[in-house]
Protein backbone atom coordinates (compact mmCIF):
# COMPACT_ATOMS: atom_id res chain seq x y z
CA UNK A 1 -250.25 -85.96 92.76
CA UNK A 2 -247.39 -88.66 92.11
CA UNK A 3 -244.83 -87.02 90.16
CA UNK A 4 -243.70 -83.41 89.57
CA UNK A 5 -243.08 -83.77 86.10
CA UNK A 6 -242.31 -86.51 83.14
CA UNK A 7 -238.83 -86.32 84.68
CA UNK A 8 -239.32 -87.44 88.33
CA UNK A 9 -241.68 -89.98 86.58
CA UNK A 10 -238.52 -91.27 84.94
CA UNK A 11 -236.42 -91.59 88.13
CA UNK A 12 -239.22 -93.12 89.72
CA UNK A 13 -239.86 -95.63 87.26
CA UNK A 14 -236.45 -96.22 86.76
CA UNK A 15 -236.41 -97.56 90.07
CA UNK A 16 -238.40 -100.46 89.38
CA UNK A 17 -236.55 -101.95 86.52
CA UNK A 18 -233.00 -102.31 88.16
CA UNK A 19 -233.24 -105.85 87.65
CA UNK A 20 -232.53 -105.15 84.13
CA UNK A 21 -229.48 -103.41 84.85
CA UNK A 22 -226.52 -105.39 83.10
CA UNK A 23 -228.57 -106.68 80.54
CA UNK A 24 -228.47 -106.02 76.76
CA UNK A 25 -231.45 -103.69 76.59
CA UNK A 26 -232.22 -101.18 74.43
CA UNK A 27 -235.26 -98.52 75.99
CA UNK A 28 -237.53 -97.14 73.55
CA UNK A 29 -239.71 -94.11 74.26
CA UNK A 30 -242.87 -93.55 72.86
CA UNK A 31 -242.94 -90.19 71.52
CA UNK A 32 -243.73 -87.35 72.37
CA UNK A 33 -244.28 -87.68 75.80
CA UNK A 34 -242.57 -90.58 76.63
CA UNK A 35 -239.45 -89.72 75.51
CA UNK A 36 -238.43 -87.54 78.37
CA UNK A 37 -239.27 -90.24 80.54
CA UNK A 38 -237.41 -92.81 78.63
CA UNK A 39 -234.46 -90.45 78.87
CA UNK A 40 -233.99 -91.34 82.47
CA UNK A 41 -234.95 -95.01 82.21
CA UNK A 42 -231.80 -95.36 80.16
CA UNK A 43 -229.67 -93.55 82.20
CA UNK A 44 -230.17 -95.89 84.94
CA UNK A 45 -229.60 -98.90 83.21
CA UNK A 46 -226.76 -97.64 80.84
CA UNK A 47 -228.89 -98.25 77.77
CA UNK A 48 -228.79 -97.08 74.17
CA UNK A 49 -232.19 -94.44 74.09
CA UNK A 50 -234.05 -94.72 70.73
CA UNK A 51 -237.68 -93.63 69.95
CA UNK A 52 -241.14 -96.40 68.86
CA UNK A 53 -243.26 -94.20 66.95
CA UNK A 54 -247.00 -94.78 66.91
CA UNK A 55 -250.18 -93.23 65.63
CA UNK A 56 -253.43 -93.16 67.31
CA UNK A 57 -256.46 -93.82 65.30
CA UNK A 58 -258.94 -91.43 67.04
CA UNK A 59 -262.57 -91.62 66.84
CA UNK A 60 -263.91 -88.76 64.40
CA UNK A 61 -265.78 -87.20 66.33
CA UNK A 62 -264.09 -87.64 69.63
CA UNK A 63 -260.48 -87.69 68.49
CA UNK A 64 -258.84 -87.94 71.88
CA UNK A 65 -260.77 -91.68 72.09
CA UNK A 66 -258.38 -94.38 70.62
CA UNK A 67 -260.48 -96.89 67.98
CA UNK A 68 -256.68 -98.35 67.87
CA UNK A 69 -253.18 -97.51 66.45
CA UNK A 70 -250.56 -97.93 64.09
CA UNK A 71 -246.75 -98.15 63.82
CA UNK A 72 -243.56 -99.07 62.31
CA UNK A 73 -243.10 -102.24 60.19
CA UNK A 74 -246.90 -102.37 59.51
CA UNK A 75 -248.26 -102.55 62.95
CA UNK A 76 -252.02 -102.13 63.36
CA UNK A 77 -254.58 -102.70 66.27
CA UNK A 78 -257.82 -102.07 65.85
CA UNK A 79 -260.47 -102.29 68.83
CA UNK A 80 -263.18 -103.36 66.91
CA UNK A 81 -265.48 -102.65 69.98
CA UNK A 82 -265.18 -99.17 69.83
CA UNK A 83 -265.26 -98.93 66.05
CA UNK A 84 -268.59 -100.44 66.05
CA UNK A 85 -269.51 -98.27 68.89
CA UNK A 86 -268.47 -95.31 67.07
CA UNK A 87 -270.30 -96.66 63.76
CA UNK A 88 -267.06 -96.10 62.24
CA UNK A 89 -267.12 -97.59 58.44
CA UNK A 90 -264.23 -99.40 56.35
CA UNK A 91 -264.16 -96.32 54.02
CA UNK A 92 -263.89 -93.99 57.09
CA UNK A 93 -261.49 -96.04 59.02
CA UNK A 94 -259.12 -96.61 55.97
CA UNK A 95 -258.78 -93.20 55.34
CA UNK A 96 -258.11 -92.13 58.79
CA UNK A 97 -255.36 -94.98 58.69
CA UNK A 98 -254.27 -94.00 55.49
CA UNK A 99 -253.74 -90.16 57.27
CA UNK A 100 -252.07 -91.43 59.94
CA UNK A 101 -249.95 -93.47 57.97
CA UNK A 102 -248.19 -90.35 56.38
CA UNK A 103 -248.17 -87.86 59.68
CA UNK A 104 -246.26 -91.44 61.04
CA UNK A 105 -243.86 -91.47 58.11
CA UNK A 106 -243.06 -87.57 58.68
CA UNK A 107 -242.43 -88.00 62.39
CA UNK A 108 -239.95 -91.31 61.68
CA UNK A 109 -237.90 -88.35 59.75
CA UNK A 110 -238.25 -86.02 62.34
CA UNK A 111 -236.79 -87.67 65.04
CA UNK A 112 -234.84 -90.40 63.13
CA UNK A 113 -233.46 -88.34 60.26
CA UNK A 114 -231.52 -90.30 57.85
CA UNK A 115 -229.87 -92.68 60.87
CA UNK A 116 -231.06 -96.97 60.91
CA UNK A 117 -233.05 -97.84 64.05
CA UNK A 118 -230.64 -98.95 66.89
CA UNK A 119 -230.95 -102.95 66.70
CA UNK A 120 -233.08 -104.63 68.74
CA UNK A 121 -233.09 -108.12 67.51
CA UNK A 122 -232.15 -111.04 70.22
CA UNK A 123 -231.92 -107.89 72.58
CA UNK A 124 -234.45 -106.64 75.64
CA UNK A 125 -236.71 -104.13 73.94
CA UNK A 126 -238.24 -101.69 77.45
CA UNK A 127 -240.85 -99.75 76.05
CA UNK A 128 -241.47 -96.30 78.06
CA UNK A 129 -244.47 -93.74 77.96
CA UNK A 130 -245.94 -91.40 80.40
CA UNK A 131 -248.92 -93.45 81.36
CA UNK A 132 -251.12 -95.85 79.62
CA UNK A 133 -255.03 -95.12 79.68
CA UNK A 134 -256.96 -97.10 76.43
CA UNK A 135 -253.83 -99.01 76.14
CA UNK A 136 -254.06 -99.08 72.00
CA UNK A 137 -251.03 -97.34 71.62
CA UNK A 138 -248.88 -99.14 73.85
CA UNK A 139 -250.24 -102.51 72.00
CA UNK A 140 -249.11 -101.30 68.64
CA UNK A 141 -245.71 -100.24 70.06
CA UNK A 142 -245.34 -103.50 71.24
CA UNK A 143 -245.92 -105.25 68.19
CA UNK A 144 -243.42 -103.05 66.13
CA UNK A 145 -240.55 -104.08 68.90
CA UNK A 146 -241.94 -107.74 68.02
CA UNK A 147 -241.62 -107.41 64.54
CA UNK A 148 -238.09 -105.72 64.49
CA UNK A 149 -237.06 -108.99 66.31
CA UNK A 150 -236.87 -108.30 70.25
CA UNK A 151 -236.11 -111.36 72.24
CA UNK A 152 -238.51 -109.74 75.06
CA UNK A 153 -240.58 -106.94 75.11
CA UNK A 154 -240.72 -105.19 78.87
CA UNK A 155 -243.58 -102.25 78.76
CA UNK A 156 -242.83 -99.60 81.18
CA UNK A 157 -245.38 -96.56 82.53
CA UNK A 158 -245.31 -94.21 85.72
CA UNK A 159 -249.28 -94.87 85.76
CA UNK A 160 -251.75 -96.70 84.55
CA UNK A 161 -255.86 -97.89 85.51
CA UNK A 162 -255.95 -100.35 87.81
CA UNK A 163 -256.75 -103.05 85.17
CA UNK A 164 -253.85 -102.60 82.48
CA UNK A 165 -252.28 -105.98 83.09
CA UNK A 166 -255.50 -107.28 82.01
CA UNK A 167 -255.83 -105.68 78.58
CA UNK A 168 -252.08 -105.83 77.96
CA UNK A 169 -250.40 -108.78 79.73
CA UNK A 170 -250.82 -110.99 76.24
CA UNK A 171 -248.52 -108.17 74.37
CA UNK A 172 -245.29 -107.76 76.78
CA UNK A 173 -243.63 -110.24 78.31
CA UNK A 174 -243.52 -107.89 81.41
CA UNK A 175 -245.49 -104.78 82.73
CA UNK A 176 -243.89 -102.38 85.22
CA UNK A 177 -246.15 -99.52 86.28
CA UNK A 178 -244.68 -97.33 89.49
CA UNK A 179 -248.84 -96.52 90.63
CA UNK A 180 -252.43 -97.72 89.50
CA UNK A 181 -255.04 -95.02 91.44
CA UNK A 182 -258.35 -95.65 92.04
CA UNK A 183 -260.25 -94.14 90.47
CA UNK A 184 -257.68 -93.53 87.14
CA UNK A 185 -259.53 -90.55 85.60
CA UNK A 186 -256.77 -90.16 83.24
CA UNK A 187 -252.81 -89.72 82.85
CA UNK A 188 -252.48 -85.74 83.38
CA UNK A 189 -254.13 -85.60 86.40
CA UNK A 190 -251.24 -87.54 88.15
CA UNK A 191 -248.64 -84.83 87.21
CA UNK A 192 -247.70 -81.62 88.40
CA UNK A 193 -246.72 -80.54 85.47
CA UNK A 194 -247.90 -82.14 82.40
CA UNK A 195 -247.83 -79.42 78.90
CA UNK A 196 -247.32 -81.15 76.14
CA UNK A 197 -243.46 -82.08 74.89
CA UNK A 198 -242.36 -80.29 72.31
CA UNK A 199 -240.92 -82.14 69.29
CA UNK A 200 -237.98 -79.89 69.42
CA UNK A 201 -237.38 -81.82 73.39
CA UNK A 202 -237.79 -85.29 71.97
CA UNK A 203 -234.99 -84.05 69.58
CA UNK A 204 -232.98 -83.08 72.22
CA UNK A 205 -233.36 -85.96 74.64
CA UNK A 206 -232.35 -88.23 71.57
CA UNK A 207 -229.37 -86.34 71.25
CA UNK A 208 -228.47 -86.22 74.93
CA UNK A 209 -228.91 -90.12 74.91
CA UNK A 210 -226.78 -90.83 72.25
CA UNK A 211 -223.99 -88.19 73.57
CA UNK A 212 -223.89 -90.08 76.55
CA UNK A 213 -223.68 -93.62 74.77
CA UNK A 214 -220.87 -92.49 72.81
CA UNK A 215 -219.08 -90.88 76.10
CA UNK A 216 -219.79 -93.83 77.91
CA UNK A 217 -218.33 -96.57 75.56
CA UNK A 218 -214.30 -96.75 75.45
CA UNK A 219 -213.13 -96.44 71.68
CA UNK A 220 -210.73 -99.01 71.78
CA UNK A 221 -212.91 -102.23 73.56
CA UNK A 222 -213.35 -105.54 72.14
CA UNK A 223 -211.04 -105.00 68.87
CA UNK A 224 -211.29 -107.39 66.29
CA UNK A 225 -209.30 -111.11 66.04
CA UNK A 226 -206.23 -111.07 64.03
CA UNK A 227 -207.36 -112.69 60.78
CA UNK A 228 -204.85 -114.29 58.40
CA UNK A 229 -205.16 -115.32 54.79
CA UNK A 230 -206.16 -119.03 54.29
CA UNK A 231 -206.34 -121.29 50.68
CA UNK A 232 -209.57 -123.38 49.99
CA UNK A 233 -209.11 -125.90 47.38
CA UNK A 234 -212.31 -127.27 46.32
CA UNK A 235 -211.28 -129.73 43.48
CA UNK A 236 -210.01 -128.17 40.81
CA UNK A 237 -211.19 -124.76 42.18
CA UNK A 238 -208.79 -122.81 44.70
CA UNK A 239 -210.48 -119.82 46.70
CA UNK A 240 -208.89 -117.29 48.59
CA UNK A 241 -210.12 -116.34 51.97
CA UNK A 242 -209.62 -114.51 55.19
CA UNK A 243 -209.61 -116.75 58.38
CA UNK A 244 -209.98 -115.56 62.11
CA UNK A 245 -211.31 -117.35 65.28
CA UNK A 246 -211.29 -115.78 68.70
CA UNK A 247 -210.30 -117.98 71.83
CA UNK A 248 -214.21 -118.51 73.28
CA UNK A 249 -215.91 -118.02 69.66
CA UNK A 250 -219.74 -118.48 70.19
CA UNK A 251 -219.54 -119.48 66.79
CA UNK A 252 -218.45 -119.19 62.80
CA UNK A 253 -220.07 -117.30 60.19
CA UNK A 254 -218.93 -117.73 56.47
CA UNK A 255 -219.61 -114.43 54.81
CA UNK A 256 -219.83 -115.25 51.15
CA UNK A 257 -220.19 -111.26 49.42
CA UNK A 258 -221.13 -110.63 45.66
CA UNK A 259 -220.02 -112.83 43.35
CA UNK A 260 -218.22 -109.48 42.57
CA UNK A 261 -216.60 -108.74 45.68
CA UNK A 262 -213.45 -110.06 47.45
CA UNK A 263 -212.45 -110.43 50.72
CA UNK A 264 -210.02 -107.31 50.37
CA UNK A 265 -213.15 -104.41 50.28
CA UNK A 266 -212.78 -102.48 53.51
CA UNK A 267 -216.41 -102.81 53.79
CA UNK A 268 -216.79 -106.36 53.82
CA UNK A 269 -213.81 -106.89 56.31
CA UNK A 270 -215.36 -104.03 58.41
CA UNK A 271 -218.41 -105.82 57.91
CA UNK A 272 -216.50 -109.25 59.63
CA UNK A 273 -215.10 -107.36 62.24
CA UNK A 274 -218.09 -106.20 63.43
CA UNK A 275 -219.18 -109.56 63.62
CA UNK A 276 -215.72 -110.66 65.61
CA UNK A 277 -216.24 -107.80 68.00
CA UNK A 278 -219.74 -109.77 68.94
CA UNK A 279 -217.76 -112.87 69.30
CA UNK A 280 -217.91 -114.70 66.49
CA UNK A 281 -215.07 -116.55 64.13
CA UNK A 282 -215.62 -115.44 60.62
CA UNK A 283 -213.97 -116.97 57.43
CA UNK A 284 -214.59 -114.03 54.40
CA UNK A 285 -214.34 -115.57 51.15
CA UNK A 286 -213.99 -114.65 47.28
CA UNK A 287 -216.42 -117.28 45.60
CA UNK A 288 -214.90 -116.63 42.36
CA UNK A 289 -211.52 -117.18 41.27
CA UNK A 290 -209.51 -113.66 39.92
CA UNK A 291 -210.12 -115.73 36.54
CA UNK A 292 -213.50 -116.26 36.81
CA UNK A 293 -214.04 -112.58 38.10
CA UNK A 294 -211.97 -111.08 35.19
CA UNK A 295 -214.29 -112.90 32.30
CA UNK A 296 -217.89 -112.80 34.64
CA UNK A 297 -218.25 -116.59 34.18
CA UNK A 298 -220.24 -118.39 36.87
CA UNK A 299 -220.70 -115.06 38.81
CA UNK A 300 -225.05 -115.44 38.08
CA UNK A 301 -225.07 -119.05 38.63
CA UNK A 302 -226.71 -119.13 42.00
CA UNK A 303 -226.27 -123.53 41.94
CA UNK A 304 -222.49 -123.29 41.38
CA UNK A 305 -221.80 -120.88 43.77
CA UNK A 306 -224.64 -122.82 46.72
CA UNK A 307 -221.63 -125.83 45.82
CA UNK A 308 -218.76 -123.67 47.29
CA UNK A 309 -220.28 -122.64 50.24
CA UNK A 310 -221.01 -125.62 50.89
CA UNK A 311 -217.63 -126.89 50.07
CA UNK A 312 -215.78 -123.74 52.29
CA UNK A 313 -218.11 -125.05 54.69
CA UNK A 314 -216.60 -128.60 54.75
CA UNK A 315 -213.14 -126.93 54.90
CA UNK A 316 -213.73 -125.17 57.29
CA UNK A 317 -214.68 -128.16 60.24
CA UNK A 318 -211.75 -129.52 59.33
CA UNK A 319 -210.08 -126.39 60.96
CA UNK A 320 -208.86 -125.72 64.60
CA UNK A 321 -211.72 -124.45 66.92
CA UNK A 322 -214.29 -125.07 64.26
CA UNK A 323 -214.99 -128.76 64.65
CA UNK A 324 -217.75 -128.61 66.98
CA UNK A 325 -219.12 -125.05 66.28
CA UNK A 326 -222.61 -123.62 65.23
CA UNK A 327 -222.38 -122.56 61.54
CA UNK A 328 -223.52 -118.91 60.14
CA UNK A 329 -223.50 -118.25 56.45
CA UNK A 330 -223.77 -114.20 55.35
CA UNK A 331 -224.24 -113.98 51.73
CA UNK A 332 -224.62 -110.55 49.93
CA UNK A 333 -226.01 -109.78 46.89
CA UNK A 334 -225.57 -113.30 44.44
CA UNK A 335 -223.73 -114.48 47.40
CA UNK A 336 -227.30 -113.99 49.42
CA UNK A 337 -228.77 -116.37 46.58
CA UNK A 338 -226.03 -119.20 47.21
CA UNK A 339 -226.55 -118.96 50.69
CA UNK A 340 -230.39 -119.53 50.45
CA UNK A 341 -229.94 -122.45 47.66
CA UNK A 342 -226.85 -124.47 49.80
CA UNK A 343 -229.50 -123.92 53.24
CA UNK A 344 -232.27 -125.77 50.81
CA UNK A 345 -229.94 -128.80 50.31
CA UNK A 346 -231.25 -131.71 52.58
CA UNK A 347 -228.76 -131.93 55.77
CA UNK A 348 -227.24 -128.28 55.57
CA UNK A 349 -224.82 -128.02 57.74
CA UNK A 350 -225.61 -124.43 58.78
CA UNK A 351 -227.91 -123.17 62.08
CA UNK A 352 -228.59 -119.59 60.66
CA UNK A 353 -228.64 -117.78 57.20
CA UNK A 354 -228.48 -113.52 57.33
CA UNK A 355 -228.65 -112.09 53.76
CA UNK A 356 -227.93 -108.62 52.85
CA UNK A 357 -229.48 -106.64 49.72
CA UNK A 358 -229.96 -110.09 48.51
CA UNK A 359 -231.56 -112.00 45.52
CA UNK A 360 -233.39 -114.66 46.70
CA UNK A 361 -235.00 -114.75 43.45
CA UNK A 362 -232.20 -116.51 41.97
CA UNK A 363 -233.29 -119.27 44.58
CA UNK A 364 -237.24 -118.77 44.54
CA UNK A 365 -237.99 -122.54 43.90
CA UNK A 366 -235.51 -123.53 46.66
CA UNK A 367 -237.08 -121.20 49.25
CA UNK A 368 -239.42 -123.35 50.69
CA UNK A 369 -236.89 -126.05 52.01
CA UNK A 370 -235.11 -123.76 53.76
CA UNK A 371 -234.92 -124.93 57.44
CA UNK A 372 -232.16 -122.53 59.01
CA UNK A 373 -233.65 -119.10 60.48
CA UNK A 374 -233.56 -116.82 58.22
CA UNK A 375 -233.01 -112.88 58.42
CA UNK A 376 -233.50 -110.77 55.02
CA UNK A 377 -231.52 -106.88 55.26
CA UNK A 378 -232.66 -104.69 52.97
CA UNK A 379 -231.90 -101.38 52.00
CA UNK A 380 -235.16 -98.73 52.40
CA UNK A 381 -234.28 -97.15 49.17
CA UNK A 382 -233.49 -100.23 47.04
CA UNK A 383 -237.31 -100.84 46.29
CA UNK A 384 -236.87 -103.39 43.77
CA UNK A 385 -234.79 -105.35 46.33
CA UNK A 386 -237.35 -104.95 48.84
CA UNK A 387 -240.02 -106.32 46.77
CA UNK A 388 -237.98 -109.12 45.88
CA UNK A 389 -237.38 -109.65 49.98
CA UNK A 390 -241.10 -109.33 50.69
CA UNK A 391 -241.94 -111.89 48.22
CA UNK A 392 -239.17 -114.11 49.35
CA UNK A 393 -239.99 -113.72 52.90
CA UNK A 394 -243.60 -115.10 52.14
CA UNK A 395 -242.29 -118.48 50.18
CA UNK A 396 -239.79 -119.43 53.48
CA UNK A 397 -241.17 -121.95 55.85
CA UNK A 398 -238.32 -121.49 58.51
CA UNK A 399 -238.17 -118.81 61.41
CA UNK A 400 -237.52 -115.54 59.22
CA UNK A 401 -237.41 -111.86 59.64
CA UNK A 402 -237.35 -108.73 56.62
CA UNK A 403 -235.45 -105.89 57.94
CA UNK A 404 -235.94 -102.99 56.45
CA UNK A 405 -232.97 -100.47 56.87
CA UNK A 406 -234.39 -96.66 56.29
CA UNK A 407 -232.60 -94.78 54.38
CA UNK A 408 -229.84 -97.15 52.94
CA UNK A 409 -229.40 -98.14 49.50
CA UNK A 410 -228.74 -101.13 47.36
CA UNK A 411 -224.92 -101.17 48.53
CA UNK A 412 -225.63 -99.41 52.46
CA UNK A 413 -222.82 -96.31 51.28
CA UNK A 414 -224.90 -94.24 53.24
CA UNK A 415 -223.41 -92.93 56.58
CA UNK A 416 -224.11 -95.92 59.40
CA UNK A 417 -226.35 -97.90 57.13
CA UNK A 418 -223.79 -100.57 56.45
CA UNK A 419 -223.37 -100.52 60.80
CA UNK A 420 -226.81 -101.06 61.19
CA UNK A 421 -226.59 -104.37 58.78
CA UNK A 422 -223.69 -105.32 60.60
CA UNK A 423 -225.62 -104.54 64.00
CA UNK A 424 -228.48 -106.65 62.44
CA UNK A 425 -226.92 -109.78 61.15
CA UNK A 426 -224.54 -109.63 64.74
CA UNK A 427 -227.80 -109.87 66.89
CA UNK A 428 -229.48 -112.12 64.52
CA UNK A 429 -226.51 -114.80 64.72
CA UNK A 430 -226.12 -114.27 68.75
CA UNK A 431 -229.74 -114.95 68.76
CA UNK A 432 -229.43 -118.53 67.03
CA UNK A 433 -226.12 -119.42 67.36
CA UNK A 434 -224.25 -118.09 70.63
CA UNK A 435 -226.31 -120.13 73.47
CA UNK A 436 -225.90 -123.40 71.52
CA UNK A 437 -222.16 -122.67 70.22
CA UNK A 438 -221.13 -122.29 73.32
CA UNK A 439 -222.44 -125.27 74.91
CA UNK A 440 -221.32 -127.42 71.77
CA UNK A 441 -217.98 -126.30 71.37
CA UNK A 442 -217.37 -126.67 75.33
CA UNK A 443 -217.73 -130.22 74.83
CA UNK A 444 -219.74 -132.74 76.88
């Protein structure tokens, strides 16, 4: 016996990731089970607690056997071994997948309710369960932390057979297992106790995590920069715009909103401040003039508007502390489309391109060209969007990433959907931009 329960497994395995203390890591469990054991990994490294939610695709007739899994963001492993083993057919196999599929989709509600992921992009994704035997699972939890953009993926058990680095070291870049006992003969029998976790205690240890996040962070760190109100002329064309650069910025994003918008909406400056607080200068700017906006002219023409970002962009080295820095552009909406088109132009001077409830359609033949990484935020309930994203996402040729927001809509109104963009397009740009800012605007 190693461990009295899926606590004490917790403790113990927490003990062998303290090198990751201090880092920005976020520790997923692997519900239900591994939850409770996650619980206590993030404890110890003062980390934000979230779930990974996985389905097992179990043999028919021996359901507890694992022909593979699936997950989040379309992840699916398949061990085509034991599917021919099994003589499992296509038919059979796609409609145990497609079953799975929707008991996945409940459970994402379950435990997630209406609230966005917590962001793992550019971050240190530590996945957690209470043992690993076949391994499948584990695999497909890896690959949804891949696809929502982890910069590393650390899996984490309390036990595992003896040759689990084997059959998993080409999906994490690191395994940590506390004990692997010869012979294995299975997860439970290493546990005192080992009943099953209710869903109602994966609730509760998601709650407890995030009571203790909120406890733990002071309310009044990192406030935003002082921004002050700035005049671009572009020829004949003056735009109005909202300026700020902190002392050691790792970088400036231009946030070009909705042709639409303007740079007084609380949610767009709440949106820039989020991005200051991560340590980044932002310049938010109206790309129409109040004329322009009052009689709708220009506000679809996706060329016009590429030109001013482009020309805010020029403005803007020309500035104090933003000679030398990396260059973000945000766009939202039609601003999302003149972000895409200017990043197309040969010799864009920008490093990374987020775009929010976009229209890249308005750019599809310009797509291609695109050379800047490229992250696409979508609202889960704007399904036309999405589609338009998806198809988008296919026709890039750069480093790009669809995010996929549950719950939000077209505008992210909903309660912390518009955070969880923020949170997005944040890690995104300190992915690409911080390391390199800071080295170029240093100097030689």
């Amino acid at each position: 016996m190693l461990f009295d329960d899926r606590i004490d497994a917790g403790r113990q395995l927490a003990g062998q990731l303290t090198h990751l203390r201090g880092q920005d890591v976020v520790v997923l469990g692997l519900p239900r089970g591994g939850v409770p054991v996650a619980l206590q990994v993030a404890r110890a490294l003062g980390a934000p607690l979230d779930v990974i939610i996985v389905r097992k695709l179990g043999v028919p007739f021996q359901p507890e056997l694992a022909m593979g899994a699936i997950g989040e963001e379309g992840a699916r492993v398949v061990d085509a071994r034991t599917v021919r083993l099994a003589r499992v057919g296509r038919p059979e196999l796609a409609a145990i997948e497609e079953r799975e599929r929707a008991e996945l989709a409940r459970r994402v509600r379950r435990y997630r309710g209406d609230r966005p992921p917590v962001p793992v992009a550019g971050r240190t994704a530590v996945l957690v369960d209470d043992g690993v035997a076949t391994g499948a699972s584990a695999r497909a939890a890896c690959l949804v932390a891949r696809a929502r953009g982890a910069q590393r993926v650390v899996l984490a058990v309390p036990v595992a057979p003896m040759d689990w680095t084997r059959r998993l070291n080409d999906t994490a870049d690191e395994l940590v297992c506390v004990a692997t006992p010869r012979p294995f003969e299975g997860i439970g029998k290493w546990y005192r106790d080992f009943s099953p976790t209710p869903h109602a205690e994966v609730v509760a240890c998601l709650e407890a995590g995030r009571a203790e996040r909120k406890t733990a962070d002071p309310p009044d760190a990192d406030p935003p920069t002082p921004d002050h109100e700035v005049e671009i002329h572009l020829g004949s064309v003056s735009l109005a715009g909202r300026f700020a650069v902190p002392a050691d910025a790792a970088g400036v994003v231009v946030l070009a909103h909705d042709s639409g918008s303007s740079r007084h909406s609380p949610r767009n400056r709440a949106f820039a401040a989020t991005l200051q607080r991560a340590g980044f200068g932002t310049l938010l700017f109206d790309l129409l003039t109040p004329d322009e906006v009052q009689h709708r002219a220009t506000g679809s023409d996706a060329g016009l508007l590429a030109e001013r970002i482009t020309g805010v962009t020029r403005w803007l080295r020309a500035q104090p502390g933003a000679a030398g820095a990396r260059i973000g552009w945000f766009g939202a909406g039609t601003g999302a489309a003149a972000a895409l088109w200017a990043a197309a132009e040969p010799g864009a001077d920008v490093d990374a391109v987020v775009s929010r409830g976009g229209r890249p359609d308005l750019a599809t033949a310009r797509l291609a060209y695109v050379r800047a990484p490229t992250l696409l935020v979508v609202g889960g309930r704007d399904v036309v969007v999405v589609d338009l994203n998806r198809r988008a996402a296919r026709l890039l040729r750069c480093p790009r990433r669809l995010a996929v927001v549950p719950g939000a809509s077209h505008l992210f109104e909903e309660p912390g959907t518009l955070d969880a963009a923020a949170g997005l397009a944040a890690d995104w740009f300190a992915q690409h931009l911080a390391t390199a800012a800071r080295r170029t605007m240093a100097g030689p």
